[in-house]
Protein backbone atom coordinates (compact mmCIF):
# COMPACT_ATOMS: atom_id res chain seq x y z
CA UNK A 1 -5.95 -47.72 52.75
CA UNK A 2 -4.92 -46.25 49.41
CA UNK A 3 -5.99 -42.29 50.96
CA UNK A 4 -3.55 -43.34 53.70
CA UNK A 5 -0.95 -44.56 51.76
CA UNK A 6 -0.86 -41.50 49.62
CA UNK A 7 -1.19 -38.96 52.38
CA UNK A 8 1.95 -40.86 54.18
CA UNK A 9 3.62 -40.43 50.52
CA UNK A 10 3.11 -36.87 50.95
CA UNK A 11 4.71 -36.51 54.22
CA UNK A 12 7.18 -38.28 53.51
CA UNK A 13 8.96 -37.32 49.74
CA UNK A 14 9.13 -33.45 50.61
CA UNK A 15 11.87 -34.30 53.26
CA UNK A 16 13.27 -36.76 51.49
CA UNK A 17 13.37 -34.78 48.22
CA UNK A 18 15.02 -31.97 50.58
CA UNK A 19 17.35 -33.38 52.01
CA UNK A 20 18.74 -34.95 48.32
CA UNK A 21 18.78 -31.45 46.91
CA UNK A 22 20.85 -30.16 50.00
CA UNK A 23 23.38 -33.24 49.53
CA UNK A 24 26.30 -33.95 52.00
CA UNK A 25 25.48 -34.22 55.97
CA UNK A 26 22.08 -33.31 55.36
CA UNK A 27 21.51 -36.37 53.06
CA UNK A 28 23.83 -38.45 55.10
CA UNK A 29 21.37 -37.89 57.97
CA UNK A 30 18.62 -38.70 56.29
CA UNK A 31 20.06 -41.97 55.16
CA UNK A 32 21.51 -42.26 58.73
CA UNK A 33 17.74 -42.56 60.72
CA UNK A 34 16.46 -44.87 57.92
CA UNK A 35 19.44 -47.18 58.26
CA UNK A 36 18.56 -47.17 62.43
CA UNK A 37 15.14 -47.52 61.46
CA UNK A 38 15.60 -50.79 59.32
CA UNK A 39 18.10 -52.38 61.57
CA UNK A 40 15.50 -52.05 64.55
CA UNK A 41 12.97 -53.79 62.00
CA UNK A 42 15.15 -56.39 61.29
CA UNK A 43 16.27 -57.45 64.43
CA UNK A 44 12.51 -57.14 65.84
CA UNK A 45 11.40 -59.32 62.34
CA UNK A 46 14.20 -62.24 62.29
CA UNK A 47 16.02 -61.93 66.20
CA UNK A 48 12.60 -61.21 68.52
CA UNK A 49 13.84 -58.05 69.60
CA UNK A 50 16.08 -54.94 69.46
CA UNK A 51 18.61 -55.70 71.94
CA UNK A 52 22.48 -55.01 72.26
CA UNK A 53 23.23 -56.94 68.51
CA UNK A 54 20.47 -54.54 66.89
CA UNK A 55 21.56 -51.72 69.00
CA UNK A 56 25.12 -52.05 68.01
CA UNK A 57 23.63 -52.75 63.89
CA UNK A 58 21.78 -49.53 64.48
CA UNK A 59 24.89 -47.23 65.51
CA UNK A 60 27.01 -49.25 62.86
CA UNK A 61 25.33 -47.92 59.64
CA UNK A 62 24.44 -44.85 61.47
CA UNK A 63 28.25 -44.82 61.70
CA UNK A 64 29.04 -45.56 58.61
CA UNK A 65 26.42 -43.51 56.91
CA UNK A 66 28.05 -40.27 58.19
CA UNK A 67 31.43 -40.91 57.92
CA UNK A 68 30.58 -41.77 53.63
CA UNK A 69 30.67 -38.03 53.58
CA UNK A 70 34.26 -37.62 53.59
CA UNK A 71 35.56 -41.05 53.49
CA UNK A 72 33.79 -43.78 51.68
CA UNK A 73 36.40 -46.82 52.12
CA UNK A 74 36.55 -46.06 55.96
CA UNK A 75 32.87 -46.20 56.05
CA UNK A 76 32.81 -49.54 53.99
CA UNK A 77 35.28 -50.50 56.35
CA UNK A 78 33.11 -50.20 59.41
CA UNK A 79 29.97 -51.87 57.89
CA UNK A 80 32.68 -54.62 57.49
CA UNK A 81 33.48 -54.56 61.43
CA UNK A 82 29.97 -54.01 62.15
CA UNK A 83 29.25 -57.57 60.41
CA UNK A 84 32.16 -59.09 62.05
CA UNK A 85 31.10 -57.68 65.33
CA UNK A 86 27.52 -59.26 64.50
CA UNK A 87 28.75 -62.53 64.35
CA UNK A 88 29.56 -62.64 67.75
CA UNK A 89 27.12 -60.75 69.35
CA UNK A 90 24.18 -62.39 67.74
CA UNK A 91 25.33 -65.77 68.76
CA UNK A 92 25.04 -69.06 66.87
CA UNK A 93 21.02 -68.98 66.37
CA UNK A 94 21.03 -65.13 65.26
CA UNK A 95 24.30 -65.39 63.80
CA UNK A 96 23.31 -65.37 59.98
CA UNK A 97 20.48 -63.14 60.31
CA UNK A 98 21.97 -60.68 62.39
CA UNK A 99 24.87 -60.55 59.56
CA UNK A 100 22.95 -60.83 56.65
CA UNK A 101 20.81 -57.90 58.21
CA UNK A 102 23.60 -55.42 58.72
CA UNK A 103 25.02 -55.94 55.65
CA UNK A 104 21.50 -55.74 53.68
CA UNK A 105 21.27 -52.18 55.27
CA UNK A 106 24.47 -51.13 55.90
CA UNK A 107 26.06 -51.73 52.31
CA UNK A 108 23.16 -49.59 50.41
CA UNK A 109 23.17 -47.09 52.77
CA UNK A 110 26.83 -45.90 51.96
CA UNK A 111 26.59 -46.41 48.59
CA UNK A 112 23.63 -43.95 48.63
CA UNK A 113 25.58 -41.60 50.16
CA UNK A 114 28.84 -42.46 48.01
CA UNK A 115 26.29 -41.80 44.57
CA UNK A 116 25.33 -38.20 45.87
CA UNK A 117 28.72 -37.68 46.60
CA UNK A 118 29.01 -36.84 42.22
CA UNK A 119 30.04 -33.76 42.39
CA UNK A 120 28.14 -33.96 38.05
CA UNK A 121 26.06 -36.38 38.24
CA UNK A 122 25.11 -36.89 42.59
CA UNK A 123 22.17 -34.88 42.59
CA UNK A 124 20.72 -35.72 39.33
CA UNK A 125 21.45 -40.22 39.81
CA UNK A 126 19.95 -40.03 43.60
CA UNK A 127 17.12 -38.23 42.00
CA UNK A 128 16.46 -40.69 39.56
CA UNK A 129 16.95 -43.48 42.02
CA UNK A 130 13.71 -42.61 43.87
CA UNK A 131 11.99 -41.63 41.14
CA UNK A 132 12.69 -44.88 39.40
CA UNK A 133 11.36 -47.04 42.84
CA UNK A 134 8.60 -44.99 43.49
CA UNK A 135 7.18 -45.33 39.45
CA UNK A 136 7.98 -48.52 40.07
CA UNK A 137 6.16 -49.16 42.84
CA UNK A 138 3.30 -47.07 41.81
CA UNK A 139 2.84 -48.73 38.22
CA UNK A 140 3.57 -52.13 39.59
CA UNK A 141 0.50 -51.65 42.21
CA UNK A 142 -1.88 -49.65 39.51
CA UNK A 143 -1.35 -52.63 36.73
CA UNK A 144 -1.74 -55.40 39.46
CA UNK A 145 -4.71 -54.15 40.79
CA UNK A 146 -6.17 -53.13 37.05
CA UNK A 147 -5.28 -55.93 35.12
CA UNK A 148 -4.28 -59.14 37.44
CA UNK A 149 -3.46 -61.98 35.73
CA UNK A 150 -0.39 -64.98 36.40
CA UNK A 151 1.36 -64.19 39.72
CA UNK A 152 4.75 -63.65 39.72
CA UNK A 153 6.51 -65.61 42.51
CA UNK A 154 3.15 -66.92 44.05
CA UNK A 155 5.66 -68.77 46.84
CA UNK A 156 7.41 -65.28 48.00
CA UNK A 157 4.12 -62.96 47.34
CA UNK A 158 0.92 -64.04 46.73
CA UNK A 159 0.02 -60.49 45.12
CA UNK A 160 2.56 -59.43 42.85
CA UNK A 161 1.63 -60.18 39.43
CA UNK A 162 3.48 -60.62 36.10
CA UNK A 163 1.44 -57.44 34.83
CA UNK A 164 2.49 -55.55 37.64
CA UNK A 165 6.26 -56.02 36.99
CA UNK A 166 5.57 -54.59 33.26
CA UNK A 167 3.75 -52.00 34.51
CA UNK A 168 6.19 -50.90 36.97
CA UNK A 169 9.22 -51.29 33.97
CA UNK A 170 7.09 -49.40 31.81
CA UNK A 171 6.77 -46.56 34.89
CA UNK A 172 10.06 -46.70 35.27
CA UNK A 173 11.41 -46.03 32.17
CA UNK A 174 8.84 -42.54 31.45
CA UNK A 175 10.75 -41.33 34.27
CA UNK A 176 13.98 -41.35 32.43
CA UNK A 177 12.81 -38.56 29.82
CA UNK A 178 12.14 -35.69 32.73
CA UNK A 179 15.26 -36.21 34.80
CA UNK A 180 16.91 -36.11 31.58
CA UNK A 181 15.73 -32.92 30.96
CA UNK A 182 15.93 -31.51 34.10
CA UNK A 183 19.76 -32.34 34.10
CA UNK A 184 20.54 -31.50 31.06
CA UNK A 185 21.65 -35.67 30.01
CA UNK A 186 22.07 -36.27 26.48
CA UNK A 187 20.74 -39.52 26.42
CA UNK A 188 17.42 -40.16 27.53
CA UNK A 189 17.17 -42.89 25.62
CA UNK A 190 19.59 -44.43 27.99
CA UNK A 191 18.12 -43.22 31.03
CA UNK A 192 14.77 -44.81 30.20
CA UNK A 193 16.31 -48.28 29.26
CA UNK A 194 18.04 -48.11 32.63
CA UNK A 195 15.05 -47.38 34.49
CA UNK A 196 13.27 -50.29 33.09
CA UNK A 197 16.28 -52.27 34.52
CA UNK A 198 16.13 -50.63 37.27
CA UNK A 199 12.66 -51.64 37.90
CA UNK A 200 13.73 -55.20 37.91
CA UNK A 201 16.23 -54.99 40.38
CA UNK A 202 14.01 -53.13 42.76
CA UNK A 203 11.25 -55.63 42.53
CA UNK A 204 13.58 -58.28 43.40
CA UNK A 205 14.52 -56.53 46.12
CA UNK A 206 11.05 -56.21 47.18
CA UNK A 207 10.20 -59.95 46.73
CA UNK A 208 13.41 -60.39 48.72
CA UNK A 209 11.79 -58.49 51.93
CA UNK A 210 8.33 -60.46 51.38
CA UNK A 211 10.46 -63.56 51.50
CA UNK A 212 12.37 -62.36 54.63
CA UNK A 213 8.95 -61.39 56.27
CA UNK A 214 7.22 -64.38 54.84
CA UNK A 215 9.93 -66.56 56.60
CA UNK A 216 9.22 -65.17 59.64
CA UNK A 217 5.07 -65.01 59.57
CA UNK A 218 5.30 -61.45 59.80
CA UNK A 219 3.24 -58.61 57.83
CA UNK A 220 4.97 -55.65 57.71
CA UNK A 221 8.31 -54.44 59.06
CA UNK A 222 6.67 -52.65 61.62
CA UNK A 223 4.03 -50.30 61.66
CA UNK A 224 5.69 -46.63 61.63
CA UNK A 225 4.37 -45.39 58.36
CA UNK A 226 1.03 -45.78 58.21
CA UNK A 227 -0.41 -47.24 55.11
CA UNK A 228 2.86 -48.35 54.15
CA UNK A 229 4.23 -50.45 57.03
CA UNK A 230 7.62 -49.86 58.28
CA UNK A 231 10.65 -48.24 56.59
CA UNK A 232 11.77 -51.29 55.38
CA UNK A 233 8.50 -52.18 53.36
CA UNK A 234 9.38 -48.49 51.69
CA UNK A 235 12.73 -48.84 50.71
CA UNK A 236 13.26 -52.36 50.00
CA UNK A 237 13.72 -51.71 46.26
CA UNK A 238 15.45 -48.68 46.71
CA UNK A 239 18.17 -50.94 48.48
CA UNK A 240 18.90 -52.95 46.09
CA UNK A 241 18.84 -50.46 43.12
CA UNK A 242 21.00 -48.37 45.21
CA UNK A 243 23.46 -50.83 45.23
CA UNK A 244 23.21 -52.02 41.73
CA UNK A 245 23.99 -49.25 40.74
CA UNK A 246 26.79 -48.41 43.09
CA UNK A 247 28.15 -51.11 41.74
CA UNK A 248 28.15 -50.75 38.21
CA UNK A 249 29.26 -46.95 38.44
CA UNK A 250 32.44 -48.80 40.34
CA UNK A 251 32.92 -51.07 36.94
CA UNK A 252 32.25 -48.69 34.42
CA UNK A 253 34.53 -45.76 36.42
CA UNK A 254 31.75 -43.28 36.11
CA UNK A 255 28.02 -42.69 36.53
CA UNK A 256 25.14 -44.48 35.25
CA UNK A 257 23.76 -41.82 33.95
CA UNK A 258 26.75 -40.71 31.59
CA UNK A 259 27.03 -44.09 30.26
């Protein structure tokens, strides 16, 4: 499992890494198929199947992953209308799934795509983004598997471990120091403290997606990546750091990584 894992990893970061370096449509697009990608895993995880709500989801944050490019309040606007338009197409069983869903993709997507927009800091703070999950995910894995000990949220995952949250932090953070320098940031000090934050927030955001799959008796998101699960079991942390950090570059009027 852990040769397939890593020779899916290697697939898929070159195109991914690509398409952040090329910026604009390219990395709109990108964002664009994972965003259709996660909505058909959601709606085939918590609504039994990808019909017209999912399909509608789907074309919603493909929408409004595009249309970031060149204007990022219209395409807020339309994950807002895609939500709306959830509500009733869903119905009253699906209704707060279907919702929740659209908005759990939809929202990080375009602030993905808003972040890279930078014209100073876009390339180098999506960069760091992945960088920062994937440590993450890597060190949390490596120092669960090494060292064990007290489980973290035993109720939501039965394997994530205390040691592997450190360990993921601590991955997290030696990141900081190389996109620092490849940048040319003055503070890596900074960087590395935010990565260890970062960390956090990406681990809750994968607990968040073993709850979600958990509440629905299901294993993986699907089964498209092989080793890894479905897209959704990839980018779960890289959701909600996204948008953590979306967020905060909104309240402090500039980048993260110029704080």
């Amino acid at each position: 499992m852990l040769k397939t894992r890593a020779l899916s990893a290697l697939a898929l970061a070159p195109p991914a890494l690509l398409a952040t370096w090329a910026g604009g449509y390219a990395f709109a697009a990108m964002v664009a198929l994972a965003a259709a990608l996660m909505c058909w895993e959601w709606h085939r995880i918590a609504l039994g199947g990808f019909g017209r709500a999912g399909q509608a989801a789907a074309a919603g944050c493909v929408a409004a992953s595009i249309l970031a490019v060149s204007h990022p309040a219209a395409a807020m606007a339309v994950v807002a209308a895609a939500a709306a338009l959830m509500a009733v197409m869903a119905g009253r069983a699906g209704r707060a799934w279907a919702t929740g869903g659209l908005l759990y993709v939809g929202l990080p997507s375009v602030a993905l795509v808003w972040l890279r927009l930078d014209p100073v800091f876009g390339e180098a703070v999506v960069w760091w983004l992945l960088l920062m999950v994937w440590a993450t995910d890597i060190g949390a894995y490596a120092c669960g598997r090494l060292i064990g000990g007290p489980l973290l949220l035993p109720a939501v995952s039965p394997k994530k471990t205390w040691a592997g949250l450190l360990g993921g932090m601590a991955s997290a953070a030696l990141v900081g120091p190389p996109v620092a320098w490849a940048f040319g940031l003055s503070a890596p000090g900074a960087v590395m403290a935010l990565g260890a934050v970062g960390a956090v927030v990406a681990q809750a955001g994968d607990l968040f997606e073993s709850w979600v799959k958990r509440r629905w008796n299901v294993k993986d998101s699907s089964g498209i990546i092989p080793g890894h699960g479905g897209v959704l079991d990839r980018v779960d942390g890289l959701l909600s750091a996204a948008l953590a950090v979306a967020v905060l570059t909104l309240a402090g009027g500039r980048s993260v990584l110029a704080w």
